[in-house]
PDB file of N, CA and C in Angstrom:
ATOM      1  N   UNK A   1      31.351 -35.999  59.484  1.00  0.00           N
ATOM      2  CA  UNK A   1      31.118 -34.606  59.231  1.00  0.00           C
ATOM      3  C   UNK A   1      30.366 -34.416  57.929  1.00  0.00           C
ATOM      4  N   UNK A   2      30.826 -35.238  57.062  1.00  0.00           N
ATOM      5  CA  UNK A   2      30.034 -35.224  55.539  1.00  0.00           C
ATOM      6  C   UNK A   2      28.533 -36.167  56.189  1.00  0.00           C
ATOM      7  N   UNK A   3      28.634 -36.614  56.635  1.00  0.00           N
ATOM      8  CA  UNK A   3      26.940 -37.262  57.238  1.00  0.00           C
ATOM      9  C   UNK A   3      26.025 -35.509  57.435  1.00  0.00           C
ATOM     10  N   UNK A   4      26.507 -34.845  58.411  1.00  0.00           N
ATOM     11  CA  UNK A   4      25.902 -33.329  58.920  1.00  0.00           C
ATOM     12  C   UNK A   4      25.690 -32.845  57.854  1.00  0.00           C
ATOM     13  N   UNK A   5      26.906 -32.440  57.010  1.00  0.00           N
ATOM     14  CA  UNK A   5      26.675 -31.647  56.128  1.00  0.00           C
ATOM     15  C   UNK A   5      25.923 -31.769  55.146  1.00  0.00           C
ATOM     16  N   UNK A   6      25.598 -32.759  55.050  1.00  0.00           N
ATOM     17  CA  UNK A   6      24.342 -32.986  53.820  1.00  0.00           C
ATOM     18  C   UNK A   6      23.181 -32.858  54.278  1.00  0.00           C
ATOM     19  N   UNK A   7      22.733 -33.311  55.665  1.00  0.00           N
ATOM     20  CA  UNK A   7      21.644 -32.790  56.101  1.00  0.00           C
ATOM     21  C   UNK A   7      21.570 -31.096  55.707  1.00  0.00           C
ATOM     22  N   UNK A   8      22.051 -30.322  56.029  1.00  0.00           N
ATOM     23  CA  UNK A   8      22.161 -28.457  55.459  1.00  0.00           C
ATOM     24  C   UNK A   8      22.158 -28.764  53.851  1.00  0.00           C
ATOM     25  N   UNK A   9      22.688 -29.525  53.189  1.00  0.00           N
ATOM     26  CA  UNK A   9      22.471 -29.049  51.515  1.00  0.00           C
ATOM     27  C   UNK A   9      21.675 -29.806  50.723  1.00  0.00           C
ATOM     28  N   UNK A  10      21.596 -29.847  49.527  1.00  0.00           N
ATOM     29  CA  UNK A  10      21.198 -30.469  48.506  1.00  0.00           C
ATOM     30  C   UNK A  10      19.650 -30.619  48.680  1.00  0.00           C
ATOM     31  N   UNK A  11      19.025 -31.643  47.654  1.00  0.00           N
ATOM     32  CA  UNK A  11      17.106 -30.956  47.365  1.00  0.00           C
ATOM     33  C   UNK A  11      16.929 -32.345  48.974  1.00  0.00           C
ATOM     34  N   UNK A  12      15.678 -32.286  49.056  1.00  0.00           N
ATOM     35  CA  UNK A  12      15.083 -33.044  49.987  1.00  0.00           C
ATOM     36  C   UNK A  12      14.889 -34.721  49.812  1.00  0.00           C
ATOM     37  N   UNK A  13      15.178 -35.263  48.498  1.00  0.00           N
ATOM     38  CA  UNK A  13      15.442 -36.205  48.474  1.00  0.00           C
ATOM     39  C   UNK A  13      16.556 -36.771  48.766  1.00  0.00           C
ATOM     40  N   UNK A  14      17.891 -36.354  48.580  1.00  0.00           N
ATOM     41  CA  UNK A  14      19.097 -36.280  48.851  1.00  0.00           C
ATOM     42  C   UNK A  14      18.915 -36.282  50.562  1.00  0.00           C
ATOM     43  N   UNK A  15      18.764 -35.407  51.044  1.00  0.00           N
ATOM     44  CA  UNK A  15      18.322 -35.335  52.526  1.00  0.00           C
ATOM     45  C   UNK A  15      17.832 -35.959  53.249  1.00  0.00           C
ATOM     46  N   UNK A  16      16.611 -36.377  53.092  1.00  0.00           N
ATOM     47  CA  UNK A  16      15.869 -37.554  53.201  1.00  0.00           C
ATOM     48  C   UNK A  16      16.955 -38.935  53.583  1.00  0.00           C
ATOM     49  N   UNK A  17      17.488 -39.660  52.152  1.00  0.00           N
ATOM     50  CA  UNK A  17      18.291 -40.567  52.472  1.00  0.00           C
ATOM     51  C   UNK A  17      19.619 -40.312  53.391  1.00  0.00           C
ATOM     52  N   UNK A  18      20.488 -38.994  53.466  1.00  0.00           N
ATOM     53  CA  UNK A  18      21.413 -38.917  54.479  1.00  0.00           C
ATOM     54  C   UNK A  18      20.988 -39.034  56.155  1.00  0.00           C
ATOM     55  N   UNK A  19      19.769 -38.462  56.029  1.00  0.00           N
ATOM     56  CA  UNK A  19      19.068 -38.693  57.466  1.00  0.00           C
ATOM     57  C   UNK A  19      18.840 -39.883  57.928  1.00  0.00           C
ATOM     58  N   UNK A  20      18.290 -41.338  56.823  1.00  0.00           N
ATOM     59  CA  UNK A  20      17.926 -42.193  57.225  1.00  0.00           C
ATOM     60  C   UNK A  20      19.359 -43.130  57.339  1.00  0.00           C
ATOM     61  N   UNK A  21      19.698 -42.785  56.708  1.00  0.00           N
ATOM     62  CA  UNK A  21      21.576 -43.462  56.932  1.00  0.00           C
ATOM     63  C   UNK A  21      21.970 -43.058  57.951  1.00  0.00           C
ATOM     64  N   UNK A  22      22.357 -41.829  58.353  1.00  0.00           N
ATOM     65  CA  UNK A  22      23.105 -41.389  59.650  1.00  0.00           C
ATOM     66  C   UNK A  22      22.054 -42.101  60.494  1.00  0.00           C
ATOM     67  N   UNK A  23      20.938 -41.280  60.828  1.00  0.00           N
ATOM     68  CA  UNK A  23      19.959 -42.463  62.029  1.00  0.00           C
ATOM     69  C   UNK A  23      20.012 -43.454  62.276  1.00  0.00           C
ATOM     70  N   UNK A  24      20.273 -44.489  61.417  1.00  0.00           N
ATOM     71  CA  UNK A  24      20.603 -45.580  61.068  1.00  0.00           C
ATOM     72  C   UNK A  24      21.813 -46.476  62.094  1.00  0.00           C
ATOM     73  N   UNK A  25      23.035 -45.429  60.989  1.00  0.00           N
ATOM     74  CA  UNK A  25      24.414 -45.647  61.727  1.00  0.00           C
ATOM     75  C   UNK A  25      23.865 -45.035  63.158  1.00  0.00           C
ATOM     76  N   UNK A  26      23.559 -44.028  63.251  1.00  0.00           N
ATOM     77  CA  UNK A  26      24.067 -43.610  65.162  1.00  0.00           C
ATOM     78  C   UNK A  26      22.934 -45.054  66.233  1.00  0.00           C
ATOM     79  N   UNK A  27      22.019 -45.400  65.466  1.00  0.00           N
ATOM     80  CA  UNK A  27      21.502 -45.592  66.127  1.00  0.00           C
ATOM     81  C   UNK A  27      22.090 -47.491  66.361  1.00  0.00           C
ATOM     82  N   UNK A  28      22.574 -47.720  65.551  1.00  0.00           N
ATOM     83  CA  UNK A  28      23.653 -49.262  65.547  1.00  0.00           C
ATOM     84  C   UNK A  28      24.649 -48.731  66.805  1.00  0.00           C
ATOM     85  N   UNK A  29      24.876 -47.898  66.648  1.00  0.00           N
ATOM     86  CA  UNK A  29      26.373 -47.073  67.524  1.00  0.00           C
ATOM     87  C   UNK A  29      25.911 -47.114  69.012  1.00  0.00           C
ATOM     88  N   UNK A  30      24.936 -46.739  68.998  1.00  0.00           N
ATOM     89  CA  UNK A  30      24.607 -46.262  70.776  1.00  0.00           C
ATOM     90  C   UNK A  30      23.891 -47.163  71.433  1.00  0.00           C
ATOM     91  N   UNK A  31      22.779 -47.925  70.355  1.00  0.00           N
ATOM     92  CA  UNK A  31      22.447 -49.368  70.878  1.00  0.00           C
ATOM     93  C   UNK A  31      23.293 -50.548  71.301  1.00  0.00           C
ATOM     94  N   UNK A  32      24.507 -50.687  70.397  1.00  0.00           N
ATOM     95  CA  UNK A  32      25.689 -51.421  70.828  1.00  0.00           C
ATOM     96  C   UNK A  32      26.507 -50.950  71.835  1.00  0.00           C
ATOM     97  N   UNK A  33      26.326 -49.826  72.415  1.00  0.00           N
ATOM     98  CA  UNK A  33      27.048 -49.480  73.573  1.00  0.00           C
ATOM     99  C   UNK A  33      26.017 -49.787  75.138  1.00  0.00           C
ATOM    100  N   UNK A  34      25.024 -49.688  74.369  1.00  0.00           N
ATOM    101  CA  UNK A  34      24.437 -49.837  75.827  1.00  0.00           C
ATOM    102  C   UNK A  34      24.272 -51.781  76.604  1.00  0.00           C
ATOM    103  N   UNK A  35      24.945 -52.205  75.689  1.00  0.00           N
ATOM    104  CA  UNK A  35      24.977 -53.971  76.316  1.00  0.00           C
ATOM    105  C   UNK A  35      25.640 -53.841  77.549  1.00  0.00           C
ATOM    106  N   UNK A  36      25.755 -54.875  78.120  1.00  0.00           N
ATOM    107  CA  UNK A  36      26.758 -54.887  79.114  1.00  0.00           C
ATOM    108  C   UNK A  36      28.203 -55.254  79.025  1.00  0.00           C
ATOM    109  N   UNK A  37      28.275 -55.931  77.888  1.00  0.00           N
ATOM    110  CA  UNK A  37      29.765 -55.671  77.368  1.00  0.00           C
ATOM    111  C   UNK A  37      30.226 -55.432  75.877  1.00  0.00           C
ATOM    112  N   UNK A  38      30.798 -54.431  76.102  1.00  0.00           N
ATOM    113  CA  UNK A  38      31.206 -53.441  74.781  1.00  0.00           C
ATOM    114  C   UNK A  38      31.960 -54.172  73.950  1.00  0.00           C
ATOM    115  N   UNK A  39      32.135 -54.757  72.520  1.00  0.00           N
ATOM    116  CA  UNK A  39      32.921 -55.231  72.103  1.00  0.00           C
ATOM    117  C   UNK A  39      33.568 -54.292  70.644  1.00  0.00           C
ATOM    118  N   UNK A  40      34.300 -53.718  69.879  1.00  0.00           N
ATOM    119  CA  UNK A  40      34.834 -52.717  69.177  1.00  0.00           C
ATOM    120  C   UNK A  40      34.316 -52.942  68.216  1.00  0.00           C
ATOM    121  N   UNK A  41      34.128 -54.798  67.753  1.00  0.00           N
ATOM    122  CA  UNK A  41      33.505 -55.381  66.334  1.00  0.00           C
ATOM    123  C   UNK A  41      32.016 -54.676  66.275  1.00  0.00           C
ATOM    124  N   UNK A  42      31.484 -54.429  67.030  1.00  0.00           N
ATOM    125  CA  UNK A  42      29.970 -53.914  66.868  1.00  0.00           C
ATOM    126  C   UNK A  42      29.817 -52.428  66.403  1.00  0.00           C
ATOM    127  N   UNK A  43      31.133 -51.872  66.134  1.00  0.00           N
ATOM    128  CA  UNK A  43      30.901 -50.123  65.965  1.00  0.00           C
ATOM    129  C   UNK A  43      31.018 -50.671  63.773  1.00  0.00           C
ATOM    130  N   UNK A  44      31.671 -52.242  63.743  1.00  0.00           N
ATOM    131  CA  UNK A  44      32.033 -52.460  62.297  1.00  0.00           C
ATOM    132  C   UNK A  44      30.742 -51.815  61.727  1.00  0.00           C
ATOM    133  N   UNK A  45      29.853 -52.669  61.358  1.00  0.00           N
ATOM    134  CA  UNK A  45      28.475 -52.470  60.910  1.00  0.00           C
ATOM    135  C   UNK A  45      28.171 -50.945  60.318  1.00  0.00           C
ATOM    136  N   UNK A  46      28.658 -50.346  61.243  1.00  0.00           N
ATOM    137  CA  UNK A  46      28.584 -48.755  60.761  1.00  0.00           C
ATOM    138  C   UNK A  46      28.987 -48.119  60.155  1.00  0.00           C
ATOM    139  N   UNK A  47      30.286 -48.850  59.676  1.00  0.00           N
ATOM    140  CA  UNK A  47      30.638 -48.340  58.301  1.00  0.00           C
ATOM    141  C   UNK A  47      29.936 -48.182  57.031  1.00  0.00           C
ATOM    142  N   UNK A  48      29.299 -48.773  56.557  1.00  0.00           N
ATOM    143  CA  UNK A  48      28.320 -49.048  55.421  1.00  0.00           C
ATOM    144  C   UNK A  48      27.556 -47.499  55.365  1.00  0.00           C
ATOM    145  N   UNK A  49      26.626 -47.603  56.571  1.00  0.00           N
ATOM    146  CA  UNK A  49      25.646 -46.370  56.456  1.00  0.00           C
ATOM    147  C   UNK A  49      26.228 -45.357  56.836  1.00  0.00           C
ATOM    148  N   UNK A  50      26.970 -45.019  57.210  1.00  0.00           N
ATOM    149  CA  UNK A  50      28.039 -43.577  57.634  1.00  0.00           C
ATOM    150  C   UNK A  50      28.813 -43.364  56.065  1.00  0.00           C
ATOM    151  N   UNK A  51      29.091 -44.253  55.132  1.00  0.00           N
ATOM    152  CA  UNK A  51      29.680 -43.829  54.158  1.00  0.00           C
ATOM    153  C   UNK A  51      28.555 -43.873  53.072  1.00  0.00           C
ATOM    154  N   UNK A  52      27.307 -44.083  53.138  1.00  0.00           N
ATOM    155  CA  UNK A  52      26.149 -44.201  51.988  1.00  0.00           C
ATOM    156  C   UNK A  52      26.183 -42.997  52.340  1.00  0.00           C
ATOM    157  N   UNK A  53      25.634 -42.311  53.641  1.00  0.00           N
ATOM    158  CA  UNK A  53      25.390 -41.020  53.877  1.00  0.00           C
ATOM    159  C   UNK A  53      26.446 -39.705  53.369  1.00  0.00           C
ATOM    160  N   UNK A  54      27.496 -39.960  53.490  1.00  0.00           N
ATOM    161  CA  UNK A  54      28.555 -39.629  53.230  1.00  0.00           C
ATOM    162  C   UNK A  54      29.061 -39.021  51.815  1.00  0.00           C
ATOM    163  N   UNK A  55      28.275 -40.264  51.339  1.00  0.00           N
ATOM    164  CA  UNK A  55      28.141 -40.291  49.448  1.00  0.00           C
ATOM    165  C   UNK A  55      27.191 -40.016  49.011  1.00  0.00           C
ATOM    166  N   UNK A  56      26.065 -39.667  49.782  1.00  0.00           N
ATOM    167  CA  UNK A  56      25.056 -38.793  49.227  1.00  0.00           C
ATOM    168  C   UNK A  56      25.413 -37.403  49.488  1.00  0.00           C
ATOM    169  N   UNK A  57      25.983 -37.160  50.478  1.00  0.00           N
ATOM    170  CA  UNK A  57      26.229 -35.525  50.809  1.00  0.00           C
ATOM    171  C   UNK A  57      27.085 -35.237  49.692  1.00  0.00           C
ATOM    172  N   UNK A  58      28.481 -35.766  49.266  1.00  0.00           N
ATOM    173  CA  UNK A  58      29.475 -35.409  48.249  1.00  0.00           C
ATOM    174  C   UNK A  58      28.328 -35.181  47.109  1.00  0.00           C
ATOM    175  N   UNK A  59      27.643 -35.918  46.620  1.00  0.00           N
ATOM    176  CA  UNK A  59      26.521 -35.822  45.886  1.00  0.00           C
ATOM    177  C   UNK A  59      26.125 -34.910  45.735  1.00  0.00           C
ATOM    178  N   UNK A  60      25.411 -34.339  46.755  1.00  0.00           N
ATOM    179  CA  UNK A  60      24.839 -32.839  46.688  1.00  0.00           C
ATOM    180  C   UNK A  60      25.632 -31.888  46.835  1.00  0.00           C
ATOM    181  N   UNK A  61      26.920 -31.796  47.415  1.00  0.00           N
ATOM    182  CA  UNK A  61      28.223 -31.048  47.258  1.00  0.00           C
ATOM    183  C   UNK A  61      28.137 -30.767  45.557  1.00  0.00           C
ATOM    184  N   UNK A  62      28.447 -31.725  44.656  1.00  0.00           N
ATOM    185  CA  UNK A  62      28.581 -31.931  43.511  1.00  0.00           C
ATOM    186  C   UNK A  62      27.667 -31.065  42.895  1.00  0.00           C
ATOM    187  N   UNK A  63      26.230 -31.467  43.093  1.00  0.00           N
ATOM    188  CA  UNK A  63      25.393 -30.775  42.212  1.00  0.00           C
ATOM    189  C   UNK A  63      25.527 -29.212  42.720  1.00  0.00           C
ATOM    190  N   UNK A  64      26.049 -28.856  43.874  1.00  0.00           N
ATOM    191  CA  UNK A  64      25.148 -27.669  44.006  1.00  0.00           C
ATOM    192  C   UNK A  64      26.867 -26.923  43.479  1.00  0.00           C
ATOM    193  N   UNK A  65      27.806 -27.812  43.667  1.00  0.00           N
ATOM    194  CA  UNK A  65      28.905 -26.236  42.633  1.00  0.00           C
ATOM    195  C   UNK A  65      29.060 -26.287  41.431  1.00  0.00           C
ATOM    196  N   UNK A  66      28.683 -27.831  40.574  1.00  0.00           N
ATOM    197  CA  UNK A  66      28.629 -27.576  39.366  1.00  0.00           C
ATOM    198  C   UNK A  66      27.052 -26.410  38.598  1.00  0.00           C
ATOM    199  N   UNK A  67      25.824 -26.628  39.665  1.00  0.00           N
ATOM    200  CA  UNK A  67      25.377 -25.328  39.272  1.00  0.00           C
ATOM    201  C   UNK A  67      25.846 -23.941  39.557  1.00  0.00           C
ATOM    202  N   UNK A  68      26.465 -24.018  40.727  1.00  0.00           N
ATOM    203  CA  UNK A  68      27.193 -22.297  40.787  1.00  0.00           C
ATOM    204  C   UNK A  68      28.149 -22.301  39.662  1.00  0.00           C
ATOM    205  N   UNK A  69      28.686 -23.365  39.441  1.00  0.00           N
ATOM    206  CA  UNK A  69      29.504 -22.862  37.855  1.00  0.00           C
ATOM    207  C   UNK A  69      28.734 -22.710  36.299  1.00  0.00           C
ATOM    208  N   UNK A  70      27.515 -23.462  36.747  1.00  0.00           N
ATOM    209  CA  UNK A  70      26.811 -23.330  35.490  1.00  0.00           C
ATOM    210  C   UNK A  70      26.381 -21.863  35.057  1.00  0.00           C
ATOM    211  N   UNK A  71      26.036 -21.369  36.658  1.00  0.00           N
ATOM    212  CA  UNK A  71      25.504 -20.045  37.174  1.00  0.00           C
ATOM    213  C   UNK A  71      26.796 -18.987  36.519  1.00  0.00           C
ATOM    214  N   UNK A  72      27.791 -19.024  36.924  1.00  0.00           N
ATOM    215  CA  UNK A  72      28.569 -17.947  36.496  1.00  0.00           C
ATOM    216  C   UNK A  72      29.318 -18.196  35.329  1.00  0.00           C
ATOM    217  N   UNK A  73      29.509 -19.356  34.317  1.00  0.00           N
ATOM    218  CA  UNK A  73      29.538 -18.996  32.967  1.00  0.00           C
ATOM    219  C   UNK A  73      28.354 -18.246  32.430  1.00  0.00           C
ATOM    220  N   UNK A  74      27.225 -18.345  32.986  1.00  0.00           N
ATOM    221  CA  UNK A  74      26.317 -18.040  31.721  1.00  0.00           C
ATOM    222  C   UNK A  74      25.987 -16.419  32.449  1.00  0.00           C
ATOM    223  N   UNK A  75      26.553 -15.999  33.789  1.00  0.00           N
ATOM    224  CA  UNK A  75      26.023 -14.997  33.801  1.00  0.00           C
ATOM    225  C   UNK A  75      27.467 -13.905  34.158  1.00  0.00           C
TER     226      UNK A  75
END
């Protein structure tokens, strides 16, 4: 869900890399399903880029309320 949500926030560089991570992960995910036999170890791999993505979105979470707080001390 933090993969999505960063796609909607933060500047376009930030974005950029959550896109290429999630794509990434889904695309390990659905390629390993389409073999002819499914094994559970193959969804492992996807951990990595589902949580880079993940940690870029918190990222931009981050920046964008410490500026709304920057925003309403000063105004």
């Amino acid at each position: 869900m933090l993969t999505f949500l960063g796609l909607l926030i933060g500047d376009r560089r930030l974005r950029a890399g959550v896109f290429l991570f999630g794509v990434g992960a889904l695309a390990m995910l659905v390629l390993s399903m389409f073999g002819s036999w499914y094994v559970g170890r193959y969804t492992v791999p996807i951990a990595a880029p589902v949580a880079a993505g993940a940690s870029l979105a918190l990222c931009s979470l981050w920046r964008l309320e410490s500026a709304r707080r920057r925003a309403a001390a000063i105004g």
